[in-house]
Protein backbone atom coordinates (compact mmCIF):
# COMPACT_ATOMS: atom_id res chain seq x y z
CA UNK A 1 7.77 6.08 9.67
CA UNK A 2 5.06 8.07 8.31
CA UNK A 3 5.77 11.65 6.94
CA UNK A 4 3.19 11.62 4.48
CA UNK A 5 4.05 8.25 2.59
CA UNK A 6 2.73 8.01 -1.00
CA UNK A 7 0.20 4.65 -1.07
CA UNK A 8 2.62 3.27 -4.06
CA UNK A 9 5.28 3.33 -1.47
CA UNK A 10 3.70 0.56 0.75
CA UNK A 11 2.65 -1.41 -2.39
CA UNK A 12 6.05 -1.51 -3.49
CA UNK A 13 6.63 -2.82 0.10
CA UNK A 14 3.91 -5.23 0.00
CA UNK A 15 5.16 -6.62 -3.27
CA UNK A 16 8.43 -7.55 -1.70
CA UNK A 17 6.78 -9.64 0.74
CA UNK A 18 7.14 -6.55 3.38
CA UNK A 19 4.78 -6.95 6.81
CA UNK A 20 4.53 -3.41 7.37
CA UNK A 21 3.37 -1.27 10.11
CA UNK A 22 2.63 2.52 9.38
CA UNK A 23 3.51 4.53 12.19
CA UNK A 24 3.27 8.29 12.73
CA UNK A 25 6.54 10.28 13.18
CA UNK A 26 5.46 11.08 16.72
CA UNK A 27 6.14 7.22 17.15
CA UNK A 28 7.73 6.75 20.50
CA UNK A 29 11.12 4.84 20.29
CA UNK A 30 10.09 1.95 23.20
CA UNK A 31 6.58 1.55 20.38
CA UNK A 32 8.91 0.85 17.63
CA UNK A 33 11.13 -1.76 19.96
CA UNK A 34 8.16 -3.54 21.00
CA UNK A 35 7.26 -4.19 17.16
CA UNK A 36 10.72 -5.75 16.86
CA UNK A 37 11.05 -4.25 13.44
CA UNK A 38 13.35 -5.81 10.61
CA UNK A 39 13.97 -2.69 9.33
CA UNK A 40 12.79 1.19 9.07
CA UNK A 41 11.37 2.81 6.22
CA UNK A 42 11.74 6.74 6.48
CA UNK A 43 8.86 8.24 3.64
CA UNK A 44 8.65 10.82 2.09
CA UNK A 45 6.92 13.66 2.60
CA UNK A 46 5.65 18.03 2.51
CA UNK A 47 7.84 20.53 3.94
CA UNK A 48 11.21 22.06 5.27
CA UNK A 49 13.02 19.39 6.44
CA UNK A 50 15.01 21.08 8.96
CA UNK A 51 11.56 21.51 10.56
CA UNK A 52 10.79 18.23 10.55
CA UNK A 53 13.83 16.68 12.03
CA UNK A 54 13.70 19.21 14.99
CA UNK A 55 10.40 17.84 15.54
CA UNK A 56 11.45 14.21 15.29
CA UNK A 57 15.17 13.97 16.30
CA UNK A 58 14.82 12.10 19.42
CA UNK A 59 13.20 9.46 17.42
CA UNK A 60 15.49 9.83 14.31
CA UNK A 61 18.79 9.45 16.62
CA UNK A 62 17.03 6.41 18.30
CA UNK A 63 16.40 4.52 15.44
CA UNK A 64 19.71 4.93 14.16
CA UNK A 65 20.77 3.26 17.18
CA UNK A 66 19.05 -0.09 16.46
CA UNK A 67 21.53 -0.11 13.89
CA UNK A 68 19.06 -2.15 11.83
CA UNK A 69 18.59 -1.49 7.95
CA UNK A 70 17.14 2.22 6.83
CA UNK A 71 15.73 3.32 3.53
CA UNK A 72 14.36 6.47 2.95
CA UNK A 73 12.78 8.47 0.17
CA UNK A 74 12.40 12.50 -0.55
CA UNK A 75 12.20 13.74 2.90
CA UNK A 76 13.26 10.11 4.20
CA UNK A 77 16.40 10.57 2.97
CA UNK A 78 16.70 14.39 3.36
CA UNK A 79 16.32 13.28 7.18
CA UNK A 80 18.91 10.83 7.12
CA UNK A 81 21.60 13.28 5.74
CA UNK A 82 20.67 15.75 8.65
CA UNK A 83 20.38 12.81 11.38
CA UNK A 84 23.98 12.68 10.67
CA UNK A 85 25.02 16.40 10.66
CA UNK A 86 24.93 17.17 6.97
CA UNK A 87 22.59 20.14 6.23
CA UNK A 88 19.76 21.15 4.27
CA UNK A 89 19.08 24.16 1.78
CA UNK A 90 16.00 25.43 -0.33
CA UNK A 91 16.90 24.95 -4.14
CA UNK A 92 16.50 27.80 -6.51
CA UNK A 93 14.23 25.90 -8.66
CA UNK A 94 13.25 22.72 -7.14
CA UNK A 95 12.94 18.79 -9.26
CA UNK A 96 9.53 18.34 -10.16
CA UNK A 97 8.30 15.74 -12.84
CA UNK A 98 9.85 12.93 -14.49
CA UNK A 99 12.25 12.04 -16.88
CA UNK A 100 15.25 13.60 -14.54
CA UNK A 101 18.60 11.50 -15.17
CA UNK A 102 20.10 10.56 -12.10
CA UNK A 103 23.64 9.17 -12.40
CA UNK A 104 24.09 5.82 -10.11
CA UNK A 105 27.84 6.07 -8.72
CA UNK A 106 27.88 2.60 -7.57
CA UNK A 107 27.36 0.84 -11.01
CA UNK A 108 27.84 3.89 -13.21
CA UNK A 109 24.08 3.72 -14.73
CA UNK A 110 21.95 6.40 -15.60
CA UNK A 111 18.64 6.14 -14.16
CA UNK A 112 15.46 7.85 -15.36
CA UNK A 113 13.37 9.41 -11.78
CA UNK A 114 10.41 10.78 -10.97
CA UNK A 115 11.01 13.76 -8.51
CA UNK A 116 9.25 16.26 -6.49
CA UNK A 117 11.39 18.22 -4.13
CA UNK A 118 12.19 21.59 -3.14
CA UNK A 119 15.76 21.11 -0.64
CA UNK A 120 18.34 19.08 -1.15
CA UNK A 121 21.46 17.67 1.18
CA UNK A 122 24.22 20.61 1.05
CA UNK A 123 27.41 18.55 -0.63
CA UNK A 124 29.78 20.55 1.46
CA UNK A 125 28.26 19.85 4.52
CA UNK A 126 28.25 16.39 4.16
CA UNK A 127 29.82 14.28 6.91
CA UNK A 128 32.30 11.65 6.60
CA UNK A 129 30.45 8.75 7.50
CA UNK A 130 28.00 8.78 4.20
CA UNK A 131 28.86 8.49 1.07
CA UNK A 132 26.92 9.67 -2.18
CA UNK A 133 25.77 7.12 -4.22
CA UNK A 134 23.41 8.92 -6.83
CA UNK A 135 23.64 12.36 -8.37
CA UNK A 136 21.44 14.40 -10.54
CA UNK A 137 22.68 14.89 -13.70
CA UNK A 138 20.88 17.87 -13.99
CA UNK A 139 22.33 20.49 -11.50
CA UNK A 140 24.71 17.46 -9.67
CA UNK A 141 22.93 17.59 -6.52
CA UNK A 142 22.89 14.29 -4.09
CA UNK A 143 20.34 11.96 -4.92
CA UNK A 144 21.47 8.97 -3.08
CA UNK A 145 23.12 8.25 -0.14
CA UNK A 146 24.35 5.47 2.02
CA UNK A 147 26.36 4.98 5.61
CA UNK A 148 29.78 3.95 5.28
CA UNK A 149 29.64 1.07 7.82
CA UNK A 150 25.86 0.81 8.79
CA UNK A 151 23.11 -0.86 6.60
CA UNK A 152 21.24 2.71 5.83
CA UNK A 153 20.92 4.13 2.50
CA UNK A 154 18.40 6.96 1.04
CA UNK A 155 17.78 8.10 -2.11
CA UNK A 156 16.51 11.83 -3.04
CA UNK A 157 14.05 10.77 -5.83
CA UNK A 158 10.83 8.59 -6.18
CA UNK A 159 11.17 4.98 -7.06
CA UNK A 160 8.07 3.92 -6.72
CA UNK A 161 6.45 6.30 -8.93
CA UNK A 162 3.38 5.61 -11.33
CA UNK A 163 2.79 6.29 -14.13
CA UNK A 164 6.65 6.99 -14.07
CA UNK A 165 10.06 5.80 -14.83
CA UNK A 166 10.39 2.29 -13.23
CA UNK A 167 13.97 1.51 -13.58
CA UNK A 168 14.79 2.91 -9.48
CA UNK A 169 12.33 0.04 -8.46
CA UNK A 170 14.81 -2.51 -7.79
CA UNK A 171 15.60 -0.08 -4.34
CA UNK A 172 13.11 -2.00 -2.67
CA UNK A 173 14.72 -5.52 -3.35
CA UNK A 174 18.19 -3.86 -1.86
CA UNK A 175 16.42 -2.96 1.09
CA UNK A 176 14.90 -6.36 1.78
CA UNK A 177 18.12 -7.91 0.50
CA UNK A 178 19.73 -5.73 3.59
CA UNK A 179 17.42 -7.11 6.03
CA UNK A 180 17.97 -10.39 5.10
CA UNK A 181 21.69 -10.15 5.25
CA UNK A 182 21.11 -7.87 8.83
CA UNK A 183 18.79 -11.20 10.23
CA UNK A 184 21.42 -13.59 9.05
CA UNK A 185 24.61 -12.10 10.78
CA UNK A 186 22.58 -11.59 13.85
CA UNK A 187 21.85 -15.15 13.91
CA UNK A 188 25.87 -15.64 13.77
């Protein structure tokens, strides 16, 4: 889904064998059906993201529902976090550039991101269903997250950035890897 998706974005797509279709994010929920998607790519993305998901929470609760695998990026995954009743606040001074050190909680890595954001996902207000997977080791604000039982997972940061750190790149291969898996068990 389209919020204003940075062209690196689908290449990074493209070079994990991804057949994509851009659609805007006043997509219509029976549209997206009749693609049969794999999976759903939330981009990133300009603006208060509060604003946004007003705009597109219809859609953003109906994809959910397909229960089929999510990434998203910047506002991607700012709208994930609110899709599932965490909230959203302007930061005093937002992440802009690279070279920010993200701290990976699932392997315990440090990971050097590109970043250009203004809000962030409120910790406190985070709901039990998600779980944080990435923090900034800057300020220790979310930069990852994933559902606790469905195949979604975000990430606050840009992986995909060039000329940039490309260390986050191997988020695209965990996406396809999760809608591989997803095609798999729906075949059993």
């Amino acid at each position: 889904i389209d919020f204003g998706v940075k062209q690196n974005i689908l290449r990074h797509l493209v070079n994990i064998n991804a057949e994509i279709t851009v659609l805007p994010e006043d997509t219509q929920i029976e549209d997206i059906k009749k693609l049969k998607p794999d999976g759903i790519f939330l981009s990133n993305g300009p603006g208060d993201p509060s604003a946004t998901e007003k705009k597109c929470r219809n859609l953003l609760q109906s994809l959910f529902k397909l229960k089929l695998p999510v990434f998203g990026i910047c506002i991607g995954h700012q709208l994930f976090g609110l899709s599932f009743g965490a909230k959203t606040s302007k930061m005093p001074q937002g992440h802009r550039g690279a070279n920010h050190p993200v701290k990976n909680l699932i392997n315990n890595k440090v990971e050097i991101t590109s970043q250009n954001h203004g809000y962030e996902i409120v910790f406190k207000s985070l709901p039990e269903c998600l779980k944080v997977t990435h923090i900034s080791l800057f300020d220790k604000s979310i930069e990852g997250l994933k559902h606790k039982e469905f195949p979604f997972f975000s990430v606050q940061y840009h992986p995909e950035a060039s000329p940039g750190p490309t260390e986050s790149s191997y988020l695209f291969e965990q996406f396809l890897n999760l809608i591989k898996d997803s095609k798999k068990n729906a075949k059993t």
